[in-house]
Each structure stands twice: as structure tokens, then as C-alpha cells.
PDB file of N, CA and C in Angstrom:
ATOM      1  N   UNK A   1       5.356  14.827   0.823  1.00  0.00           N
ATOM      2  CA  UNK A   1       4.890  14.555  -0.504  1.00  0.00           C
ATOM      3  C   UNK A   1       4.300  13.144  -0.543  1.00  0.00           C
ATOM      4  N   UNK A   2       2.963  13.071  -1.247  1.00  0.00           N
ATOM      5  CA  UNK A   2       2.478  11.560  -1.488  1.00  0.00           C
ATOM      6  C   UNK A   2       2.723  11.731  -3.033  1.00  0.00           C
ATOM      7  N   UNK A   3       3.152  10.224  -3.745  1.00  0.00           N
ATOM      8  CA  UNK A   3       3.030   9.703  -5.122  1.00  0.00           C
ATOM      9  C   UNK A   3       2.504   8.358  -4.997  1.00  0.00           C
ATOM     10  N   UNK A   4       1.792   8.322  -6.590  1.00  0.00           N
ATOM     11  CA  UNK A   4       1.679   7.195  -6.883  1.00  0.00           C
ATOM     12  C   UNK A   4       2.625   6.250  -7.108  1.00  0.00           C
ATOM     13  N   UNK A   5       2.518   4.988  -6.246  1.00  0.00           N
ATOM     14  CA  UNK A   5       3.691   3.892  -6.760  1.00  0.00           C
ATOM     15  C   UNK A   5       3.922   3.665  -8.242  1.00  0.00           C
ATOM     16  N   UNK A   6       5.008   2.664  -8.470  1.00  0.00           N
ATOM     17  CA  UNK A   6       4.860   2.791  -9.763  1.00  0.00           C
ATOM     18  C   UNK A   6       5.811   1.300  -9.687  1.00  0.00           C
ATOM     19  N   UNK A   7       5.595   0.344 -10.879  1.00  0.00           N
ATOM     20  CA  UNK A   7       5.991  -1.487 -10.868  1.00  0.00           C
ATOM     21  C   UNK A   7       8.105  -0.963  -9.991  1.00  0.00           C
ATOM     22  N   UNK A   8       8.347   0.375 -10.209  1.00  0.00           N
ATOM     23  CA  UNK A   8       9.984   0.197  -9.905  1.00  0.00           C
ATOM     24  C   UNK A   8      10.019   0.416  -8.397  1.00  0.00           C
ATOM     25  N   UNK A   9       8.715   0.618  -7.775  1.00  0.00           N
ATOM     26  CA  UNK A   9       8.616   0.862  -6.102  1.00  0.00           C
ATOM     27  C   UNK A   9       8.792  -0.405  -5.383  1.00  0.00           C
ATOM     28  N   UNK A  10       8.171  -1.346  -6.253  1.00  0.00           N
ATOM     29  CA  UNK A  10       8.140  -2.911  -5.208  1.00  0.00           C
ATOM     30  C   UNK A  10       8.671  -3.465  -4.060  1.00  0.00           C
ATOM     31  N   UNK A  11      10.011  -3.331  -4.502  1.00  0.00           N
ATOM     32  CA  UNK A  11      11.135  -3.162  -3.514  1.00  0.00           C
ATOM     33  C   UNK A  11      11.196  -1.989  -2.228  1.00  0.00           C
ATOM     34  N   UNK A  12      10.748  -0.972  -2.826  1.00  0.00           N
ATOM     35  CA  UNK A  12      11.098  -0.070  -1.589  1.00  0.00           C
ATOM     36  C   UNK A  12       9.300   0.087  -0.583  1.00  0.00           C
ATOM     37  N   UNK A  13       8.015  -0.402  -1.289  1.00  0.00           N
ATOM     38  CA  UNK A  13       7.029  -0.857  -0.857  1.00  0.00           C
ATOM     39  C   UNK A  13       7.215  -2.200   0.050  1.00  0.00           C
ATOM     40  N   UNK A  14       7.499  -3.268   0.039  1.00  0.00           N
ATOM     41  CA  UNK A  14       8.105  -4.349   0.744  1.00  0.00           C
ATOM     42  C   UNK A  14       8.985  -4.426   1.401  1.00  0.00           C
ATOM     43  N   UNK A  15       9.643  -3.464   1.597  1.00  0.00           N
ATOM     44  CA  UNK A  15      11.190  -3.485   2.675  1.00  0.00           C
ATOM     45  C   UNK A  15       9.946  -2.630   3.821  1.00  0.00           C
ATOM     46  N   UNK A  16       8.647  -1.272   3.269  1.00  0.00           N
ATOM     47  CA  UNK A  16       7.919  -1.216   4.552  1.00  0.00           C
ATOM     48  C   UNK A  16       7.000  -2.124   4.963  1.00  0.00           C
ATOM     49  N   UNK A  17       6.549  -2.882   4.361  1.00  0.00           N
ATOM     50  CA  UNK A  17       5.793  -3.869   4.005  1.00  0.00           C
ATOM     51  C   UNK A  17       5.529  -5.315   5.433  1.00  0.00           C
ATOM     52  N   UNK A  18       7.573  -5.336   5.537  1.00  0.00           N
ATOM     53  CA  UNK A  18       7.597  -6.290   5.931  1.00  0.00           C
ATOM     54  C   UNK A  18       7.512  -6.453   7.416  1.00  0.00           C
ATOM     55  N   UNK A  19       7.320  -4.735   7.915  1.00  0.00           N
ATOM     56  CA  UNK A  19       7.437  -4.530   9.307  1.00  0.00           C
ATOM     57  C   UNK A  19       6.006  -4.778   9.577  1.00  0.00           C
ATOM     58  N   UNK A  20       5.051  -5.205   8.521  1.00  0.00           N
ATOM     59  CA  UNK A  20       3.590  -5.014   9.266  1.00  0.00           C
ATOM     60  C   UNK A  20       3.216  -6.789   8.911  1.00  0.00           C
ATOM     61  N   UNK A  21       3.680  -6.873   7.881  1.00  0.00           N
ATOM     62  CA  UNK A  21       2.930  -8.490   7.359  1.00  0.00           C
ATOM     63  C   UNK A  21       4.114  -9.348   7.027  1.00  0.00           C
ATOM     64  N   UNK A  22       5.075  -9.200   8.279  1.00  0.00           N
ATOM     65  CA  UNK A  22       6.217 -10.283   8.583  1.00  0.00           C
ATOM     66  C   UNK A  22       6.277 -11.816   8.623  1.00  0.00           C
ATOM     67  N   UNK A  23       4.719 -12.412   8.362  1.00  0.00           N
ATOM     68  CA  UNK A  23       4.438 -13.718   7.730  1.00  0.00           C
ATOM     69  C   UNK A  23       4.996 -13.789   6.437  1.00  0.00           C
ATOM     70  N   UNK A  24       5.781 -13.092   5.819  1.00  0.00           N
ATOM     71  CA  UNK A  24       5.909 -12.689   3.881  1.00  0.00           C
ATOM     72  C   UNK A  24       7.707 -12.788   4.397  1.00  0.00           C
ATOM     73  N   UNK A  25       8.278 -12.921   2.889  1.00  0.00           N
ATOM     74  CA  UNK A  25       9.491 -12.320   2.470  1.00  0.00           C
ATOM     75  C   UNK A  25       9.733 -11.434   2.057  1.00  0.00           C
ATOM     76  N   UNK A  26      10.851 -10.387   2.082  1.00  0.00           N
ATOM     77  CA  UNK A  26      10.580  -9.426   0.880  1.00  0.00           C
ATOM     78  C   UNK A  26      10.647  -9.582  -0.648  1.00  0.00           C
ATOM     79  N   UNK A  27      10.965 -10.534  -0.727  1.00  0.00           N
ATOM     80  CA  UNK A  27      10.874 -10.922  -2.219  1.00  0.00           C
ATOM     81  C   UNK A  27       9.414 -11.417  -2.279  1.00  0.00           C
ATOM     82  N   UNK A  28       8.615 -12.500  -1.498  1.00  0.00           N
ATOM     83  CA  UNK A  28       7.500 -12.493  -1.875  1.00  0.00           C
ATOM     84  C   UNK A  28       6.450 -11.282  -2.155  1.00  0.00           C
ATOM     85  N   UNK A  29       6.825 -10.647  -1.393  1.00  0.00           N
ATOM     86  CA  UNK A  29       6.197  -9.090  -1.138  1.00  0.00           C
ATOM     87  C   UNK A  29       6.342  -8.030  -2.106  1.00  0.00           C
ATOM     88  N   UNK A  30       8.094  -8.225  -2.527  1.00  0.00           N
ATOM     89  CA  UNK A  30       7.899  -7.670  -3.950  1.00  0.00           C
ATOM     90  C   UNK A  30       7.474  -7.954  -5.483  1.00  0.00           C
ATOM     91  N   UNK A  31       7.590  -9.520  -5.365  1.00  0.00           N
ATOM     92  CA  UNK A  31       6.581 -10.322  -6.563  1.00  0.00           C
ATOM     93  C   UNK A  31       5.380 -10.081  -6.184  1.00  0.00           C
ATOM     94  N   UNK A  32       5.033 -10.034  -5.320  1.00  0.00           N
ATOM     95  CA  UNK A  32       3.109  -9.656  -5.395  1.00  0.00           C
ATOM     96  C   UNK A  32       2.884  -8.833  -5.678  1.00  0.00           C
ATOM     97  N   UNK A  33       3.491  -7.150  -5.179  1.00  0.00           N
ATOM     98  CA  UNK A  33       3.483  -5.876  -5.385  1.00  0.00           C
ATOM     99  C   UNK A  33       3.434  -5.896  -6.790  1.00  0.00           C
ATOM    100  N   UNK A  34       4.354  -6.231  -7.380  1.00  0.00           N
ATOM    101  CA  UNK A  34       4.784  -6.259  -8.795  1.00  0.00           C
ATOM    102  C   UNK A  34       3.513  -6.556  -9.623  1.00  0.00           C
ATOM    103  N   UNK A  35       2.877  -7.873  -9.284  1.00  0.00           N
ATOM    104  CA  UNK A  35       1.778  -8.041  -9.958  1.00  0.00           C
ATOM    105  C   UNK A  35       0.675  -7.107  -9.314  1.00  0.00           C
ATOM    106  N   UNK A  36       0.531  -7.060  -8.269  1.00  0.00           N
ATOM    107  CA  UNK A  36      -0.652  -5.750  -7.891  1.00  0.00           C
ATOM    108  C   UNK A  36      -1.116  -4.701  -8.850  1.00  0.00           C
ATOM    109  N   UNK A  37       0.535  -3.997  -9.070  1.00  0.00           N
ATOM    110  CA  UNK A  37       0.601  -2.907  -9.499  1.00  0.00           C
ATOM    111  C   UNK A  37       0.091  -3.029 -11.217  1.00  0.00           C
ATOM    112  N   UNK A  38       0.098  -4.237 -11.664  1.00  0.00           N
ATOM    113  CA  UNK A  38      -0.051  -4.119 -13.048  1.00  0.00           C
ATOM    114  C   UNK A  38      -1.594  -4.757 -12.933  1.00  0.00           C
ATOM    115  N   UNK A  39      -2.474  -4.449 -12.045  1.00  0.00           N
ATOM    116  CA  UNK A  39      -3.846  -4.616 -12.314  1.00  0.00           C
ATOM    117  C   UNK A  39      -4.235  -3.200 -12.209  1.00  0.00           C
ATOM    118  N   UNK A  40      -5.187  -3.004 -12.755  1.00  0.00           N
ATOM    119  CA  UNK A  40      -5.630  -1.345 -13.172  1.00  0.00           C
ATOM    120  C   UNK A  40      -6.453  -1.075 -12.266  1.00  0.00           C
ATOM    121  N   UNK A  41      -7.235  -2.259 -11.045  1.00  0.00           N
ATOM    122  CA  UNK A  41      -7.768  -1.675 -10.261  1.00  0.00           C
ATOM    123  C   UNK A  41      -6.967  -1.514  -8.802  1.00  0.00           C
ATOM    124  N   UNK A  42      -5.996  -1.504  -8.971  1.00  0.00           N
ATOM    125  CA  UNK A  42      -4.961  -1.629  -7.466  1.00  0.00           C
ATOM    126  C   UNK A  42      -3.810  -0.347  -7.565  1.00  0.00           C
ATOM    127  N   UNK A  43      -4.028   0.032  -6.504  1.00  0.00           N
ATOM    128  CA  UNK A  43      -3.206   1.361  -6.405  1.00  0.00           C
ATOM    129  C   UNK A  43      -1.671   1.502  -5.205  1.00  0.00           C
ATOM    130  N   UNK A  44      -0.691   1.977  -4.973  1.00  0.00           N
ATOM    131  CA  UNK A  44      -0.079   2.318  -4.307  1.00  0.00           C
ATOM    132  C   UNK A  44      -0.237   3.711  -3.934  1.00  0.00           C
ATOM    133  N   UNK A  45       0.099   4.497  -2.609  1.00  0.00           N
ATOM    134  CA  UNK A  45       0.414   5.430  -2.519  1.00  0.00           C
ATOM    135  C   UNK A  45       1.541   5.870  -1.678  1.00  0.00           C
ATOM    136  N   UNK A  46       2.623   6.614  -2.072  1.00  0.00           N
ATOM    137  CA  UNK A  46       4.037   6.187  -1.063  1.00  0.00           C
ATOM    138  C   UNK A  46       3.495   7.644  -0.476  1.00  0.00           C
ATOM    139  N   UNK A  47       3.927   7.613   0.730  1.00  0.00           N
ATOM    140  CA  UNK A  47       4.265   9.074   1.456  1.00  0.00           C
ATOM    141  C   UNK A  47       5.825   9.162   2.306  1.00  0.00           C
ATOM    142  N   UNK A  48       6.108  10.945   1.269  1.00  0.00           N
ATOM    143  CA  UNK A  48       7.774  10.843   1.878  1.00  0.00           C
ATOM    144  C   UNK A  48       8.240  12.062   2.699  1.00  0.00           C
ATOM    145  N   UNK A  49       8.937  12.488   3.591  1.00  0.00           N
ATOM    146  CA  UNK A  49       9.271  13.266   3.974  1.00  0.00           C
ATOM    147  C   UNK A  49      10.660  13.167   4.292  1.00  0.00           C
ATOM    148  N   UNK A  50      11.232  14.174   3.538  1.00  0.00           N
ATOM    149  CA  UNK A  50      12.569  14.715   3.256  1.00  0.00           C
ATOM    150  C   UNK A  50      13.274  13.523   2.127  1.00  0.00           C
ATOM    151  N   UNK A  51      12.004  12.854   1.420  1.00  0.00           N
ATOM    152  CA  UNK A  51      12.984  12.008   0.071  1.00  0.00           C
ATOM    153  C   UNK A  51      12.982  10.808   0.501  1.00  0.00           C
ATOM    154  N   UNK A  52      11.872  10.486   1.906  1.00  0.00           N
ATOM    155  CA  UNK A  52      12.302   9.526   2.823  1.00  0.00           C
ATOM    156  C   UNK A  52      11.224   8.689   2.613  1.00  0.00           C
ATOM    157  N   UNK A  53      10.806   7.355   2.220  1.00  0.00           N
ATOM    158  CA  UNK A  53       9.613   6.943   2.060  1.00  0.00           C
ATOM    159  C   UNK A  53       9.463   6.605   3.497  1.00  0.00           C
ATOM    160  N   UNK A  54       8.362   6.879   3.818  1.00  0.00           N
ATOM    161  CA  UNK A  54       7.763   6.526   5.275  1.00  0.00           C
ATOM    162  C   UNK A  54       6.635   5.703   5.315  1.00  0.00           C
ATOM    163  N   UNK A  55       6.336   5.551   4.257  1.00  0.00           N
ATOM    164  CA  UNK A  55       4.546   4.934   4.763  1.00  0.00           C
ATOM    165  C   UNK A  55       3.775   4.508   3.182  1.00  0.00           C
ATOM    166  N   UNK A  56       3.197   4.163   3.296  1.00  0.00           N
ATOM    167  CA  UNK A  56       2.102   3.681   2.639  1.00  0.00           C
ATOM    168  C   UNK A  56       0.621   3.095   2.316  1.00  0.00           C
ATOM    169  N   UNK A  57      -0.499   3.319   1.685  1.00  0.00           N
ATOM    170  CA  UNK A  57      -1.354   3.242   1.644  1.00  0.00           C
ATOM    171  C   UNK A  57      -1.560   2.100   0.059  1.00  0.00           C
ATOM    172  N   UNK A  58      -2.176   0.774   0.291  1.00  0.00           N
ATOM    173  CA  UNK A  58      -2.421  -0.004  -0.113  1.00  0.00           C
ATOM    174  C   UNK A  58      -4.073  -0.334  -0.781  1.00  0.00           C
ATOM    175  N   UNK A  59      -4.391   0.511  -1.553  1.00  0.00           N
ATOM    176  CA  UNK A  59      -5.847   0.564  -2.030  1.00  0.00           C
ATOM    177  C   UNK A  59      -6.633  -0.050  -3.125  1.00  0.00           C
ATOM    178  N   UNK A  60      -7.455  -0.381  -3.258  1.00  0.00           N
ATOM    179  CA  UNK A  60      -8.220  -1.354  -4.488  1.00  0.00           C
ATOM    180  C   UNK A  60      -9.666  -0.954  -4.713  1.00  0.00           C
ATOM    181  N   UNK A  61     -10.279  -1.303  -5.724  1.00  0.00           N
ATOM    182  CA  UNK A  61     -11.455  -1.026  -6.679  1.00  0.00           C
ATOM    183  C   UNK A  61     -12.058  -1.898  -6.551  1.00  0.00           C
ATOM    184  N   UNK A  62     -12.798  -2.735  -6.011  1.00  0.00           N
ATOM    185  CA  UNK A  62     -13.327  -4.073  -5.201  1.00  0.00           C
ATOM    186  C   UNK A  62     -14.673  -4.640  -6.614  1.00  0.00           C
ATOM    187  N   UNK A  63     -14.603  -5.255  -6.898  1.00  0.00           N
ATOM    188  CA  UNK A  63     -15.941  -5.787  -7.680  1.00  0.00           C
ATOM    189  C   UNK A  63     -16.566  -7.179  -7.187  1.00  0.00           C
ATOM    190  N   UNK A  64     -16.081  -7.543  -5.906  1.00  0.00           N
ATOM    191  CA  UNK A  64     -16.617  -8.498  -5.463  1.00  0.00           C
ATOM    192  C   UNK A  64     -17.660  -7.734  -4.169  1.00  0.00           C
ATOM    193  N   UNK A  65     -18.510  -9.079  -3.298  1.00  0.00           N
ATOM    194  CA  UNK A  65     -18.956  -8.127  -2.371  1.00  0.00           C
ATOM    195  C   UNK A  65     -17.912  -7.816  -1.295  1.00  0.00           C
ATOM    196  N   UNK A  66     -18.310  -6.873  -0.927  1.00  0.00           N
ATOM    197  CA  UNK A  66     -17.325  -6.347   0.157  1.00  0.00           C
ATOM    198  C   UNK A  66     -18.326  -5.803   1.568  1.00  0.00           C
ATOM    199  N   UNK A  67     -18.099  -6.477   2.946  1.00  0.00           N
ATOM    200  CA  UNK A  67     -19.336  -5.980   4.154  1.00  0.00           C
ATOM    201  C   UNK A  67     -19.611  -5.522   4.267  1.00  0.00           C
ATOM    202  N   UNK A  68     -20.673  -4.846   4.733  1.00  0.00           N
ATOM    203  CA  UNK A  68     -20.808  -3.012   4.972  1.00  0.00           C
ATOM    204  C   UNK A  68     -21.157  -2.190   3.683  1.00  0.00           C
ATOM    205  N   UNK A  69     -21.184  -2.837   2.467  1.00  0.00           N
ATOM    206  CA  UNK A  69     -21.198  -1.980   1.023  1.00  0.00           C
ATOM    207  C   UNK A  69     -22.827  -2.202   0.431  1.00  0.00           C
ATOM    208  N   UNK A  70     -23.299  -1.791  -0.222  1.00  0.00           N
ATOM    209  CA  UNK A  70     -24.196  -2.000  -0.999  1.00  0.00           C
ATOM    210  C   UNK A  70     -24.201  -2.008  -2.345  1.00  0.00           C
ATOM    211  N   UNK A  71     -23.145  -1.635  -2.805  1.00  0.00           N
ATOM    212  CA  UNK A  71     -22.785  -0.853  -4.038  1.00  0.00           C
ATOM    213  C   UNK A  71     -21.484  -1.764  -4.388  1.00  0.00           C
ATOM    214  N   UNK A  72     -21.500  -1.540  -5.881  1.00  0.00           N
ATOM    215  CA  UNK A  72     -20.251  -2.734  -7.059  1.00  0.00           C
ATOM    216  C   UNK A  72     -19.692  -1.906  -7.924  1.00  0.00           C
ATOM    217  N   UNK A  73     -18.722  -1.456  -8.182  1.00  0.00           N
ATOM    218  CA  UNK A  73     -17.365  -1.660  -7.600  1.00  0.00           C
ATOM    219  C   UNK A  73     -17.675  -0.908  -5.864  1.00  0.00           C
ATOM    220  N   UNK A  74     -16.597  -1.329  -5.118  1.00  0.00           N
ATOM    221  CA  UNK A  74     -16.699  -0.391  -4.126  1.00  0.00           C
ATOM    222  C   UNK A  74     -14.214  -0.298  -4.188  1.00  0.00           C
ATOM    223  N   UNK A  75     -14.494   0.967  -3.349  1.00  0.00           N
ATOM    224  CA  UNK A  75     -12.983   1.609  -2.768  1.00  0.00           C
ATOM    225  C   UNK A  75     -12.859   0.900  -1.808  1.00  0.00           C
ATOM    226  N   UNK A  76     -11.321   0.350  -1.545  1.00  0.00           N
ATOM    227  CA  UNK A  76     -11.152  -0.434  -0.450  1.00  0.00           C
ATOM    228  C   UNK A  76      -9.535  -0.721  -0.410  1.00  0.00           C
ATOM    229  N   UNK A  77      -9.619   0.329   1.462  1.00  0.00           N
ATOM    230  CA  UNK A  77      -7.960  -0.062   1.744  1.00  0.00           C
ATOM    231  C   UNK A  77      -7.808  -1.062   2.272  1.00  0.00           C
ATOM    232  N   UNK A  78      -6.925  -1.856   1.707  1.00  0.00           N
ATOM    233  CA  UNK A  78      -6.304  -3.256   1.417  1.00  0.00           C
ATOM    234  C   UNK A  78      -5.031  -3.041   2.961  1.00  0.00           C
ATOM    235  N   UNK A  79      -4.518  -2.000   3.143  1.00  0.00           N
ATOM    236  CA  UNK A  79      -3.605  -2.015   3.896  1.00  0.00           C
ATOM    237  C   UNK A  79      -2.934  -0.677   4.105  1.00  0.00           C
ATOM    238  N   UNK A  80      -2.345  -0.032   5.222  1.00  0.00           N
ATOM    239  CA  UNK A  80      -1.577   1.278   5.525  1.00  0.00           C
ATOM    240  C   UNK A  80      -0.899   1.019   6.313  1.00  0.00           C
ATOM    241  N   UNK A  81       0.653   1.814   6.066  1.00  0.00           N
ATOM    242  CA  UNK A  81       1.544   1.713   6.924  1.00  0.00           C
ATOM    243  C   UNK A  81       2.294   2.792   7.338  1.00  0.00           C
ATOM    244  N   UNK A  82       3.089   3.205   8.255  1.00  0.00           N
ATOM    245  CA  UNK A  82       3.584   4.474   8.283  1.00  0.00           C
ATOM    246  C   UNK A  82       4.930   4.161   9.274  1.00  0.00           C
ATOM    247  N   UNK A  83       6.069   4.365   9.053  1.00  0.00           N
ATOM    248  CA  UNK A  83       7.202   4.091   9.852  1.00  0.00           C
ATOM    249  C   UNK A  83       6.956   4.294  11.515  1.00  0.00           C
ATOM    250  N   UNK A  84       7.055   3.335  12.441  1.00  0.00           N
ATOM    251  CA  UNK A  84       7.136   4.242  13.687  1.00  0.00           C
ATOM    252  C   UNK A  84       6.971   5.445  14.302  1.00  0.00           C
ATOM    253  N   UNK A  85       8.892   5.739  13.583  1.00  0.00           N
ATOM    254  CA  UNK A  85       8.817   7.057  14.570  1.00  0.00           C
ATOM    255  C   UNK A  85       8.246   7.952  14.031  1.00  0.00           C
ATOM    256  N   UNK A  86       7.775   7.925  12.477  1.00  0.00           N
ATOM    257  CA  UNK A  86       6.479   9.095  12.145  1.00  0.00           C
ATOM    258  C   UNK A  86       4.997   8.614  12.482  1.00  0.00           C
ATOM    259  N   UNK A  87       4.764   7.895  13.234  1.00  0.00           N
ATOM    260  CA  UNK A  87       2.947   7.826  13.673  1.00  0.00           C
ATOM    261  C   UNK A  87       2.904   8.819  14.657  1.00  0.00           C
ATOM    262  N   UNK A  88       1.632   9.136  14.554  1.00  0.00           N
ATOM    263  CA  UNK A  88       1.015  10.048  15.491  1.00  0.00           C
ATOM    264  C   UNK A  88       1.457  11.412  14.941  1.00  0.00           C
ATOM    265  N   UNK A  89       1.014  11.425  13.757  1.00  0.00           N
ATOM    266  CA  UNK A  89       1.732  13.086  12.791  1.00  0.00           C
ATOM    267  C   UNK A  89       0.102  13.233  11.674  1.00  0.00           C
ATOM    268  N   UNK A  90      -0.755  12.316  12.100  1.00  0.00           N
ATOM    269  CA  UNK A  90      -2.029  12.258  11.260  1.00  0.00           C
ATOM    270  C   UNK A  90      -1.350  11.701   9.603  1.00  0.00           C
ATOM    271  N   UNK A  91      -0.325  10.902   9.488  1.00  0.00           N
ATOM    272  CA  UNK A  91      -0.645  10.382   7.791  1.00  0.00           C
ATOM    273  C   UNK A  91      -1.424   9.653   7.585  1.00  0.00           C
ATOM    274  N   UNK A  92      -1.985   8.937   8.446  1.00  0.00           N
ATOM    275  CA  UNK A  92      -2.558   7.472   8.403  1.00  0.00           C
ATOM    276  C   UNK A  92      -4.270   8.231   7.892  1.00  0.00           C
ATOM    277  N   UNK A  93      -4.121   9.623   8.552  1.00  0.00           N
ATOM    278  CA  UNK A  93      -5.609  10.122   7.874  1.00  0.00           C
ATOM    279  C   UNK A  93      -5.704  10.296   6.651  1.00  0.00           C
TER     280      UNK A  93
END
């Protein structure tokens, strides 16, 4: 199952968070999340299997320029993660 995050995920977004962008705390990670989530162009997406959050997809609505784009707003993943021992199962597609 994928859902949309939601401001009460922060915490469980940043505990995966921290295995990829371990320059952070999890508290910093969950104060940022926190504010992320309450901009209307920034999205979470958790993916779970068996109730289990495994992964995540970190996405945004870009209105600045962005490389490669021609076009304003543009879609843009900000970041994806997926536990270990579930890579190589295609979530990351």
C-alpha cells in the first residue's frame, strides 16, 4: 500500500530519513518534514508492506528554474528511499 503522508508522519518519515541524509537529526528531520508538509506544493508518499513503512518518496511542485525543464511549475523528486532489505522489489519505480 502507498499513502499520502500526513504533518502526524514526520517522525516515522525521519526515523527512514535518517538512513539516507545522516548529516541531519531526527528531530531536525522531523521539524523540517513538519514544515514541508504544510506547504501545498510538497508532498510525501509512504510505501508499506504488511503495516510496515518501508520507503518513501519525497516530491515537490518546483516554481523556480529547475535543469533540464523548460516549463514553470515543473514535478520534482526531492528524494526516495526504500528500506534495504526491500530494494530490488521495483518500489523505487
Amino acid at each position: 500500500m502507498i499513502r499520502l503522508a500526513t504533518i502526524y508522519d514526520c517522525n516515522l518519515l525521519a526515523n527512514m530519513a535518517i538512513k539516507m541524509w545522516n548529516d541531519h537529526t531526527i528531530e531536525s528531520l522531523t521539524n523540517e518534514f513538519f514544515e514541508t508538509l504544510q506547504d501545498e506544493n510538497n508532498v510525501f508518499f509512504i510505501k508499506f508492506e504488511n503495516d510496515i513503512a518501508i520507503g518513501f518518496a519525497q516530491c515537490s511542485l518546483r516554481h523556480d528554474y529547475v535543469e533540464g525543464t523548460c516549463t514553470c511549475p515543473v514535478g520534482y523528486l526531492e528524494g526516495i528511499f526504500v528500506e534495504e532489505h526491500f530494494r530490488h522489489n521495483g518500489y523505487a519505480k
